[in-house]
C-alpha atoms as a PDB file:
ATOM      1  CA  UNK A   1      26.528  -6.212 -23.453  1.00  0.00           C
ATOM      2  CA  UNK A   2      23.095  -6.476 -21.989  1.00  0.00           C
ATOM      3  CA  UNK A   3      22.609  -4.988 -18.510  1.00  0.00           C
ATOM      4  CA  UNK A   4      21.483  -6.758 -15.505  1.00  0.00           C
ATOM      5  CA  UNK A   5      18.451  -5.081 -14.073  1.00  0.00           C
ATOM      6  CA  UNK A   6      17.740  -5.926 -10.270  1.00  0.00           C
ATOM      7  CA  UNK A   7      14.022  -6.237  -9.609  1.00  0.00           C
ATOM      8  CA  UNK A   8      12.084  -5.937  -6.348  1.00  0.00           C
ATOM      9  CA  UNK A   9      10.697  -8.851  -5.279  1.00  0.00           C
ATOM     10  CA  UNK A  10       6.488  -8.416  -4.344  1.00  0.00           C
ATOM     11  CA  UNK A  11       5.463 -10.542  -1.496  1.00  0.00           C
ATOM     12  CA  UNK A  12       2.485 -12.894  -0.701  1.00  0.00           C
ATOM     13  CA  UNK A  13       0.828 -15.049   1.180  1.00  0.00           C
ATOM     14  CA  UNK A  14      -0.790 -18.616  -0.348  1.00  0.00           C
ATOM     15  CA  UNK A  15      -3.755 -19.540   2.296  1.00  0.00           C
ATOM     16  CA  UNK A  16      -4.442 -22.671   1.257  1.00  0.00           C
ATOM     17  CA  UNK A  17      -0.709 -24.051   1.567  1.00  0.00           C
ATOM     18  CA  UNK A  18       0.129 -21.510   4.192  1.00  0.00           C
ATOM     19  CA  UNK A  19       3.187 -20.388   2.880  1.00  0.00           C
ATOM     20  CA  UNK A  20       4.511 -16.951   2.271  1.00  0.00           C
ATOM     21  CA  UNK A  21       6.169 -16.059  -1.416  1.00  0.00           C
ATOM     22  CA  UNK A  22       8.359 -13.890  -2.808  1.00  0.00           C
ATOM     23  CA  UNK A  23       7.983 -13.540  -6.183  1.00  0.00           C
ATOM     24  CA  UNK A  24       8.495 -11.454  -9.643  1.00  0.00           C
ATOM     25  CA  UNK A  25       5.786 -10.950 -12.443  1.00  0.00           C
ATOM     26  CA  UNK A  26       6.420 -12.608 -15.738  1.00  0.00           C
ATOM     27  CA  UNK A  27       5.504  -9.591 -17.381  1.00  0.00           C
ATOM     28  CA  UNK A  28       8.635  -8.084 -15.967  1.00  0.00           C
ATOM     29  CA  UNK A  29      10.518 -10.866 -16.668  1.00  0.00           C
ATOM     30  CA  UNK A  30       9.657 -10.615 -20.287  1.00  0.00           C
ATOM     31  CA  UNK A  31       9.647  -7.261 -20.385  1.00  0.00           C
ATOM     32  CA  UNK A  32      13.385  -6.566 -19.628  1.00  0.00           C
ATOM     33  CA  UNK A  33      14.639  -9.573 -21.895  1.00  0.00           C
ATOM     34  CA  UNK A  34      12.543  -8.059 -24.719  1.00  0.00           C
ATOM     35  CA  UNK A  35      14.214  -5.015 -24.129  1.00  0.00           C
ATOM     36  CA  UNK A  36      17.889  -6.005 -24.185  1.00  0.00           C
ATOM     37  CA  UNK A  37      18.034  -6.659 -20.213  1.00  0.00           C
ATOM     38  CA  UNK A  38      19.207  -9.551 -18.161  1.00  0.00           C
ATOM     39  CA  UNK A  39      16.445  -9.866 -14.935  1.00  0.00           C
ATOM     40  CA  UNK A  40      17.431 -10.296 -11.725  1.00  0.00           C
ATOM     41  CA  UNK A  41      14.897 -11.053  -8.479  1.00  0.00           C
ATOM     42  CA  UNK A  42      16.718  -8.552  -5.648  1.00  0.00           C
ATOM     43  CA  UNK A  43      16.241 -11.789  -2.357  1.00  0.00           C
ATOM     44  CA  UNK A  44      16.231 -10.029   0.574  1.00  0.00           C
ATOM     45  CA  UNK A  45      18.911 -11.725   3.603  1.00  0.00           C
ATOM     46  CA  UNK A  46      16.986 -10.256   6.173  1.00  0.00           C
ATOM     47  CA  UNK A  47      15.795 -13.147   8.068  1.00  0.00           C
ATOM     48  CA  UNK A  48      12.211 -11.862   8.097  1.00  0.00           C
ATOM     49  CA  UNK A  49       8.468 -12.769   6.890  1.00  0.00           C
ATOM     50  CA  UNK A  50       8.345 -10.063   4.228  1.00  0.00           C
ATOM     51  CA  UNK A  51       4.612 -10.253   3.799  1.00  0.00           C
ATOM     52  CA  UNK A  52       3.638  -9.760   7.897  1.00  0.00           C
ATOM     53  CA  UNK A  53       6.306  -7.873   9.305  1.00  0.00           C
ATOM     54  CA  UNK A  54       5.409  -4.793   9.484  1.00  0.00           C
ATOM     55  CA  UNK A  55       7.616  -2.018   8.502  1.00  0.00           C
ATOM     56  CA  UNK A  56       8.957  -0.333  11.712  1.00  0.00           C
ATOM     57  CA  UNK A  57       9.440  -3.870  12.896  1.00  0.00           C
ATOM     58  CA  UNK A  58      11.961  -5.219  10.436  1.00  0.00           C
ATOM     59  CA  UNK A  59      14.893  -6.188  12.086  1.00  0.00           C
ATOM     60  CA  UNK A  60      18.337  -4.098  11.487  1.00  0.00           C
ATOM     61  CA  UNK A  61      20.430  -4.633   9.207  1.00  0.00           C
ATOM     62  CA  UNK A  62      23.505  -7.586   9.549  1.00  0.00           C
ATOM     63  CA  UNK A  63      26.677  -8.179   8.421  1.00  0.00           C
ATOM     64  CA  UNK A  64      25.114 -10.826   6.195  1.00  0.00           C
ATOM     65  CA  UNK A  65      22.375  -8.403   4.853  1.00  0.00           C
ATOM     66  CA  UNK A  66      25.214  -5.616   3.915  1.00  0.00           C
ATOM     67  CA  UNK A  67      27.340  -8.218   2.210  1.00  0.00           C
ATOM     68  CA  UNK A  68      24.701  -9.952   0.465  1.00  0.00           C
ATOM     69  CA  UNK A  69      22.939  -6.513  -0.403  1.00  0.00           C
ATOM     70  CA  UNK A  70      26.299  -4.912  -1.972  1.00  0.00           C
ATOM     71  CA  UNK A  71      26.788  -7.905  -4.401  1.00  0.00           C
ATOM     72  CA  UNK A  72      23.338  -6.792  -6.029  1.00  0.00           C
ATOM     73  CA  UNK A  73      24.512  -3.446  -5.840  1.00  0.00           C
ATOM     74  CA  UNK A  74      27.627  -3.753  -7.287  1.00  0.00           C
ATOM     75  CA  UNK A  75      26.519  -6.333  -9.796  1.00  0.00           C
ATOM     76  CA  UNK A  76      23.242  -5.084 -10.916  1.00  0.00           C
ATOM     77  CA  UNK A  77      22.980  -1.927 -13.652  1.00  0.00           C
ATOM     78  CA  UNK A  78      19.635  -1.066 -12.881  1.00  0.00           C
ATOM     79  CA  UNK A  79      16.608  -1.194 -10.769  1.00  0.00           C
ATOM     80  CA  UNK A  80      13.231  -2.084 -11.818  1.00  0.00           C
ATOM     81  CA  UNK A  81      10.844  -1.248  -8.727  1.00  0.00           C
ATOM     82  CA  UNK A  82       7.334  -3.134  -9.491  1.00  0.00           C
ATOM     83  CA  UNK A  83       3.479  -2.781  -8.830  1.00  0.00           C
ATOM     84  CA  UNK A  84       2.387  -4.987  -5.778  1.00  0.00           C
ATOM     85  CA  UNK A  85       0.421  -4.464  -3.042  1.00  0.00           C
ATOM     86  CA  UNK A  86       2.756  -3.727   0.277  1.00  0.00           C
ATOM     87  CA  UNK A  87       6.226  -2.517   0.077  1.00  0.00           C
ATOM     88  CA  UNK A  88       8.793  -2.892   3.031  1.00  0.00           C
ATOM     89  CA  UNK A  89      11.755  -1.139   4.811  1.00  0.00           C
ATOM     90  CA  UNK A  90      13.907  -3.118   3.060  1.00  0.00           C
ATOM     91  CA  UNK A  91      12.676  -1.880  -0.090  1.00  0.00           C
ATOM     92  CA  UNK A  92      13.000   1.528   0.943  1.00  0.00           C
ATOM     93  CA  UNK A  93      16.782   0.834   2.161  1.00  0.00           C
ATOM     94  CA  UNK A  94      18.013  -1.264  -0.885  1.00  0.00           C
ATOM     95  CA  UNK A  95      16.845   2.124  -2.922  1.00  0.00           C
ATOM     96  CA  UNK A  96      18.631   4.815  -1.086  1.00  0.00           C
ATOM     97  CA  UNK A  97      21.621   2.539  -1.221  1.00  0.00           C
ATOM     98  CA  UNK A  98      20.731   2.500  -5.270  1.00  0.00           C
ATOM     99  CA  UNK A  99      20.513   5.958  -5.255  1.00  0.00           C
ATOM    100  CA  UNK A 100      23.368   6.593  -3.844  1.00  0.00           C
ATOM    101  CA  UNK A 101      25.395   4.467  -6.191  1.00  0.00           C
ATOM    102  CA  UNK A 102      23.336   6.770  -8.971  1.00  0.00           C
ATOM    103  CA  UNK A 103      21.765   3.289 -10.288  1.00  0.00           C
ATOM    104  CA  UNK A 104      19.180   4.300 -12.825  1.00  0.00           C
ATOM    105  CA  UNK A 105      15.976   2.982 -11.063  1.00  0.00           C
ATOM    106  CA  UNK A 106      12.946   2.853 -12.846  1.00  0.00           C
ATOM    107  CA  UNK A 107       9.219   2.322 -10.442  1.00  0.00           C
ATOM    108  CA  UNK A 108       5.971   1.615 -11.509  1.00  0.00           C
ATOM    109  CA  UNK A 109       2.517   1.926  -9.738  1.00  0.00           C
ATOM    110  CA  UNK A 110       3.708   0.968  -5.941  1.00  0.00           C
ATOM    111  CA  UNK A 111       7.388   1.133  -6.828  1.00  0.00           C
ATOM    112  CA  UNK A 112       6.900   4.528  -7.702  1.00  0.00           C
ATOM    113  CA  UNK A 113       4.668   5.333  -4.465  1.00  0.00           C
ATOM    114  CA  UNK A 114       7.753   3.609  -2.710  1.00  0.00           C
ATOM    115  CA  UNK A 115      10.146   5.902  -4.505  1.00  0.00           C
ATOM    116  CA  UNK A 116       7.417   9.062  -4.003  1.00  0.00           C
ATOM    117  CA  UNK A 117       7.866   8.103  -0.086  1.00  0.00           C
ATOM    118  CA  UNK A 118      11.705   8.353  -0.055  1.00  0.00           C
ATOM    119  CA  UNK A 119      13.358  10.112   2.925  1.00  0.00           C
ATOM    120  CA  UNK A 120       9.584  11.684   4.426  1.00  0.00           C
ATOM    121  CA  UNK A 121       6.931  10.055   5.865  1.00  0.00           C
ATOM    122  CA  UNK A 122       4.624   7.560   4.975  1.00  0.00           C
ATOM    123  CA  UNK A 123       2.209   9.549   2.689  1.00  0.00           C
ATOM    124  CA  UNK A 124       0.103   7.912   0.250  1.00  0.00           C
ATOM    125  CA  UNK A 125      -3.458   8.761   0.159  1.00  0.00           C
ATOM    126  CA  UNK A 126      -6.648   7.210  -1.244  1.00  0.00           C
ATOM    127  CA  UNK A 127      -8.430   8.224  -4.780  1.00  0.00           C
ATOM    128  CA  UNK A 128     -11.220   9.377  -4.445  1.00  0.00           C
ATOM    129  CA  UNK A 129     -12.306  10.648  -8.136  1.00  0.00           C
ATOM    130  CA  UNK A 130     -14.603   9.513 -11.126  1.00  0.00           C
ATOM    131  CA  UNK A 131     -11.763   8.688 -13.167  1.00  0.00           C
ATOM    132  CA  UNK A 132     -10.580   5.218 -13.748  1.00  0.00           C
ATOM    133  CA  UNK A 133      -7.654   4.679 -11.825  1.00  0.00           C
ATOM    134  CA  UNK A 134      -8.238   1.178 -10.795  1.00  0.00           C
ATOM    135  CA  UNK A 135      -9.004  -0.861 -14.315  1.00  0.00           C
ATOM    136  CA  UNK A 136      -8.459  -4.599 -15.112  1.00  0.00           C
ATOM    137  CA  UNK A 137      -4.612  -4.470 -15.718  1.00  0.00           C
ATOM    138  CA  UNK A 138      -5.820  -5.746 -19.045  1.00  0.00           C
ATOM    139  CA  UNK A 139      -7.673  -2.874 -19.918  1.00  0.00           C
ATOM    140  CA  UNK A 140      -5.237  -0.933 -22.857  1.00  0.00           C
ATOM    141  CA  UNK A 141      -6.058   1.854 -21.962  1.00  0.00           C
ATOM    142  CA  UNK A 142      -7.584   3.566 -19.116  1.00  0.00           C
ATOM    143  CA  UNK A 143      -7.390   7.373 -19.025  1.00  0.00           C
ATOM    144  CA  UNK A 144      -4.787  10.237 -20.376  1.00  0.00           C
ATOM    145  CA  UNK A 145      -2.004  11.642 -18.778  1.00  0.00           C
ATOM    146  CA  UNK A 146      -0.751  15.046 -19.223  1.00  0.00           C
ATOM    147  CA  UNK A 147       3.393  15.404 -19.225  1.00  0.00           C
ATOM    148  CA  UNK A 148       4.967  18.212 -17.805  1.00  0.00           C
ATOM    149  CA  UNK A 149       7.452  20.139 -20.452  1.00  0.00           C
ATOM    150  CA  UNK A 150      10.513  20.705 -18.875  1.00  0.00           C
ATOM    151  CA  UNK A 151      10.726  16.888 -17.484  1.00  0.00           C
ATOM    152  CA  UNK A 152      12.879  14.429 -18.417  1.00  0.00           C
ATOM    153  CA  UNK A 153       9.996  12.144 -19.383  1.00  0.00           C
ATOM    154  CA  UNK A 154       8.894  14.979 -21.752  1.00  0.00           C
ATOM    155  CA  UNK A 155      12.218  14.460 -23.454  1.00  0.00           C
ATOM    156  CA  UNK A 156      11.701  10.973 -23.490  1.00  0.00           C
ATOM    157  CA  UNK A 157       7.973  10.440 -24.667  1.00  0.00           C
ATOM    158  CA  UNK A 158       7.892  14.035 -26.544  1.00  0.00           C
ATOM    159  CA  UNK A 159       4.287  14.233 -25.742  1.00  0.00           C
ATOM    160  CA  UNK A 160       2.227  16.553 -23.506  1.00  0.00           C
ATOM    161  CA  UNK A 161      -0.968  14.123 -23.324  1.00  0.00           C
ATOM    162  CA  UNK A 162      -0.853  10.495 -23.192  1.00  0.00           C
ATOM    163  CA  UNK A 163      -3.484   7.811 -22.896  1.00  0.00           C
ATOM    164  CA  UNK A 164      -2.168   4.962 -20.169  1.00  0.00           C
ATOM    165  CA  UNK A 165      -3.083   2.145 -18.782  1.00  0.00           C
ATOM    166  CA  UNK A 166      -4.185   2.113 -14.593  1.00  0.00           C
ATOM    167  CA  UNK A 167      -4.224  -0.691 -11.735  1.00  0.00           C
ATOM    168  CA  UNK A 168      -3.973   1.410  -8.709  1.00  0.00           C
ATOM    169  CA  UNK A 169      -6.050   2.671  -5.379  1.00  0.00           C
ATOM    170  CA  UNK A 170      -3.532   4.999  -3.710  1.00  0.00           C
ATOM    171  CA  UNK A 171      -2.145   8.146  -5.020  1.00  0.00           C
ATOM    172  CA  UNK A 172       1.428   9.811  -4.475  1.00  0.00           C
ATOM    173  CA  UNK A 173       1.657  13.206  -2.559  1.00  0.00           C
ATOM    174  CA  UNK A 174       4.938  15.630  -3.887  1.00  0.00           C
ATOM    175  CA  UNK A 175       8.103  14.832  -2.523  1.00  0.00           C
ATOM    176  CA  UNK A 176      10.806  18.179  -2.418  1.00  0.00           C
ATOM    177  CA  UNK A 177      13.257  15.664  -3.846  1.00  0.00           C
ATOM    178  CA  UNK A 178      11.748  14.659  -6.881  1.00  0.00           C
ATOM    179  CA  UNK A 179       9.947  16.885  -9.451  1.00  0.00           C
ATOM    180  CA  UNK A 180       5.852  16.377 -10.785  1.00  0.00           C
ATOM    181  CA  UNK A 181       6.208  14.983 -14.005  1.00  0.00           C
ATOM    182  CA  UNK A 182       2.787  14.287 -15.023  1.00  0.00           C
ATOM    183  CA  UNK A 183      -1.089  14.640 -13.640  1.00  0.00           C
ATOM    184  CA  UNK A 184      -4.208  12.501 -14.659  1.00  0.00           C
ATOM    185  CA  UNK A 185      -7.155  14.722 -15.773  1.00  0.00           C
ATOM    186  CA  UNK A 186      -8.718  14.611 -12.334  1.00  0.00           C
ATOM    187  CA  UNK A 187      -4.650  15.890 -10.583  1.00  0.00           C
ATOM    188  CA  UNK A 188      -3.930  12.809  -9.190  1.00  0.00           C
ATOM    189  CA  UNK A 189       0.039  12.849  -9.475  1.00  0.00           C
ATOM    190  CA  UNK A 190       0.724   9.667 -12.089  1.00  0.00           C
ATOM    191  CA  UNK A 191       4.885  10.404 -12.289  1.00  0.00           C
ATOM    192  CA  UNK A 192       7.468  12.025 -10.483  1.00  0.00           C
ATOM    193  CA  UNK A 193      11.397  12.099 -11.272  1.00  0.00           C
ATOM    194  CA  UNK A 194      14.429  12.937  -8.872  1.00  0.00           C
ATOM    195  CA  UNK A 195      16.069  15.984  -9.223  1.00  0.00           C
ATOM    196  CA  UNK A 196      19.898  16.256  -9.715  1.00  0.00           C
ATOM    197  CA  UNK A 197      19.716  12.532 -11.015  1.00  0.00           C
ATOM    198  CA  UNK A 198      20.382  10.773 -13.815  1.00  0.00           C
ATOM    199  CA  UNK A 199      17.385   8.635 -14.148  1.00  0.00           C
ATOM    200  CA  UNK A 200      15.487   8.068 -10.867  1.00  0.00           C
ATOM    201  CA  UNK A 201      11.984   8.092 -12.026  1.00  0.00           C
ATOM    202  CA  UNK A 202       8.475   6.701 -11.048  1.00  0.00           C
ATOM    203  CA  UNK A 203       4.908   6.187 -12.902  1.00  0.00           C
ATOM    204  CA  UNK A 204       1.532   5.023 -11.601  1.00  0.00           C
ATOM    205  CA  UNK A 205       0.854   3.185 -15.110  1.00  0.00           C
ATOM    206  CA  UNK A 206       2.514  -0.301 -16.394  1.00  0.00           C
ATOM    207  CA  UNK A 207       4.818   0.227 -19.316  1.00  0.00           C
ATOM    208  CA  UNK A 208       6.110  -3.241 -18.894  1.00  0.00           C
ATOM    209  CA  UNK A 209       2.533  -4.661 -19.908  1.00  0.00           C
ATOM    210  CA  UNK A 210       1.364  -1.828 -22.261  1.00  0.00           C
ATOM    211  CA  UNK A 211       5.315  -1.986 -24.252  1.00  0.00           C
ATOM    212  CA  UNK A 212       4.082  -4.455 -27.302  1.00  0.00           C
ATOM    213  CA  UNK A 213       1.454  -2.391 -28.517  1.00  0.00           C
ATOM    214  CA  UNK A 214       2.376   1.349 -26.829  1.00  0.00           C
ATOM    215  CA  UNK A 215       5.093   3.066 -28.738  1.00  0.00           C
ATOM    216  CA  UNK A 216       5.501   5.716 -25.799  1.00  0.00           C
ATOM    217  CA  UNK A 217       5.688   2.599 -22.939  1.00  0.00           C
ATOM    218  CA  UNK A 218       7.970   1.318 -25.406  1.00  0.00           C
ATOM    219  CA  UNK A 219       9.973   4.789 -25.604  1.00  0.00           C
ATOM    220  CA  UNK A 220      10.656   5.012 -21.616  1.00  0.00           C
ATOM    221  CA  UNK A 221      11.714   1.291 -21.566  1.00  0.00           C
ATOM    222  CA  UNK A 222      14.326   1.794 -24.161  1.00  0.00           C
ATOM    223  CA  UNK A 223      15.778   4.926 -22.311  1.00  0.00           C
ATOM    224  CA  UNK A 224      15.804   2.914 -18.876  1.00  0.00           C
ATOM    225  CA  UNK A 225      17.550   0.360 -20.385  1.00  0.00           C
ATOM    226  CA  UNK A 226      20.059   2.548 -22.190  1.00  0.00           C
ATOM    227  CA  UNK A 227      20.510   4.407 -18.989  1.00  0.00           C
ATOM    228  CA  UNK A 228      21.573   0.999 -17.484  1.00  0.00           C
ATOM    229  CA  UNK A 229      23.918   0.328 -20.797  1.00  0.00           C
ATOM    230  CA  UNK A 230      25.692   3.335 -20.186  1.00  0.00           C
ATOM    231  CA  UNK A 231      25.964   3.003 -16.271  1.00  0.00           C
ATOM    232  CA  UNK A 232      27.302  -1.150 -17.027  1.00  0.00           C
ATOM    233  CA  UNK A 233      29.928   0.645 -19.222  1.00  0.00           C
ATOM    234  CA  UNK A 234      31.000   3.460 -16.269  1.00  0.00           C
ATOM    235  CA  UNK A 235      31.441   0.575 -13.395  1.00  0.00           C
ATOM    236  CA  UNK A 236      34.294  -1.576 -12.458  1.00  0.00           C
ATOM    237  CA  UNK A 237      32.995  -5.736 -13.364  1.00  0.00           C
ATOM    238  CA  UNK A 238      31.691  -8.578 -11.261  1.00  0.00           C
ATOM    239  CA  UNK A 239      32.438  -8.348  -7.430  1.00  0.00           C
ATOM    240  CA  UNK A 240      31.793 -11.645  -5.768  1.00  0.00           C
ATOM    241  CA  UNK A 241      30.842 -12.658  -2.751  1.00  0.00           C
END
């Protein structure tokens, strides 16, 4: 059965027709049917503008929102946390509910900075280094990587050094609940991981654009998505509304 992967809606605002969007990239999209997923945009209830308000002024949570947010939860088998440019509270809410449910979650470039900000304080920080880090998202490949051993994502890739692609202007800082799971030649953090998890993990790069041609991109999709096979199995079948 193929697993239903939840994805975070990214936010924005269209000038000309002055109207805000929420919306999911096709990249993603294609990325998780390729890989034996079923894709699923995560629509917030909160009755907010999710591309103005700012975070400490998002409203608190309703009965609506908590019903409407546990169907994802309990229908979803994963969470795919995208790049973007602005994440919200309610991202940071709908995870630790995720987490808590010990959905595999899998966050790339801001999704992982969202994940790398879990529980602590807002603490991303600008790059300021001669290597790449913010290439045309085109751009195969942009710098290497070098994988800590006694990760998970070492198990996974079974590399130490990796060449990856980069889109990105902020870094992460450590987090005491996740573990450093890989540096870019200059230290700029590029992947953490939680610890005492099953797969709770985050990287700066895009797998889900680099998958066709990247055998390792390809390598950490496959495990999300068997991690999400595996949890669809464990869990009790569609709750509705």
């Amino acid at each position: 059965m193929r697993p239903v992967i939840g994805i975070m809606p990214r936010s924005y605002y269209d000038e000309e027709f002055e109207r805000n969007y929420l919306y999911v990239y096709e990249n993603v999209r294609k990325m998780i049917l390729d890989m034996g997923g079923i894709p699923l945009i995560i629509t917030p209830s909160v009755n907010t503008d999710m591309y103005d308000t700012k975070f400490n002024e998002f409203p608190e949570e309703n009965d609506l929102d908590f019903l409407v947010n546990n169907f994802y939860l309990n229908n979803i088998d994963g969470l795919f946390l995208p790049g973007g440019f602005k994440y919200t509270k309610f991202d940071l809410d709908f995870i630790d509910e995720a987490i808590n449910k010990n959905i595999p979650i899998l966050g790339v470039c801001l999704g992982a900075q969202s994940l790398s900000n879990y529980k602590k304080e807002y603490s991303l920080k600008p790059i300021e280094s001669d290597v790449e880090h913010k290439s045309p998202l085109h751009t195969k490949y942009s710098h290497s990587v070098k994988i800590e051993k006694n990760t998970m994502l070492y198990d996974i890739i079974g590399k130490y050094e990796i060449m990856v692609n980069s889109f990105h202007r902020m870094q992460m800082t450590s987090n005491p609940l996740f573990k450093n799971a890989a540096f870019a030649e200059d230290g700029v953090l590029e992947a953490i991981e939680m610890k005492n998890k099953d797969f709770v993990v985050g990287v700066q790069w895009h797998p889900e654009v680099m998958y066709e041609y990247d055998l390792n991109s390809k390598k950490l999709l496959s495990y999300f998505i068997d991690k999400c096979k595996s949890y669809n199995s464990s869990k009790s079948k569609v709750v509705k509304l």
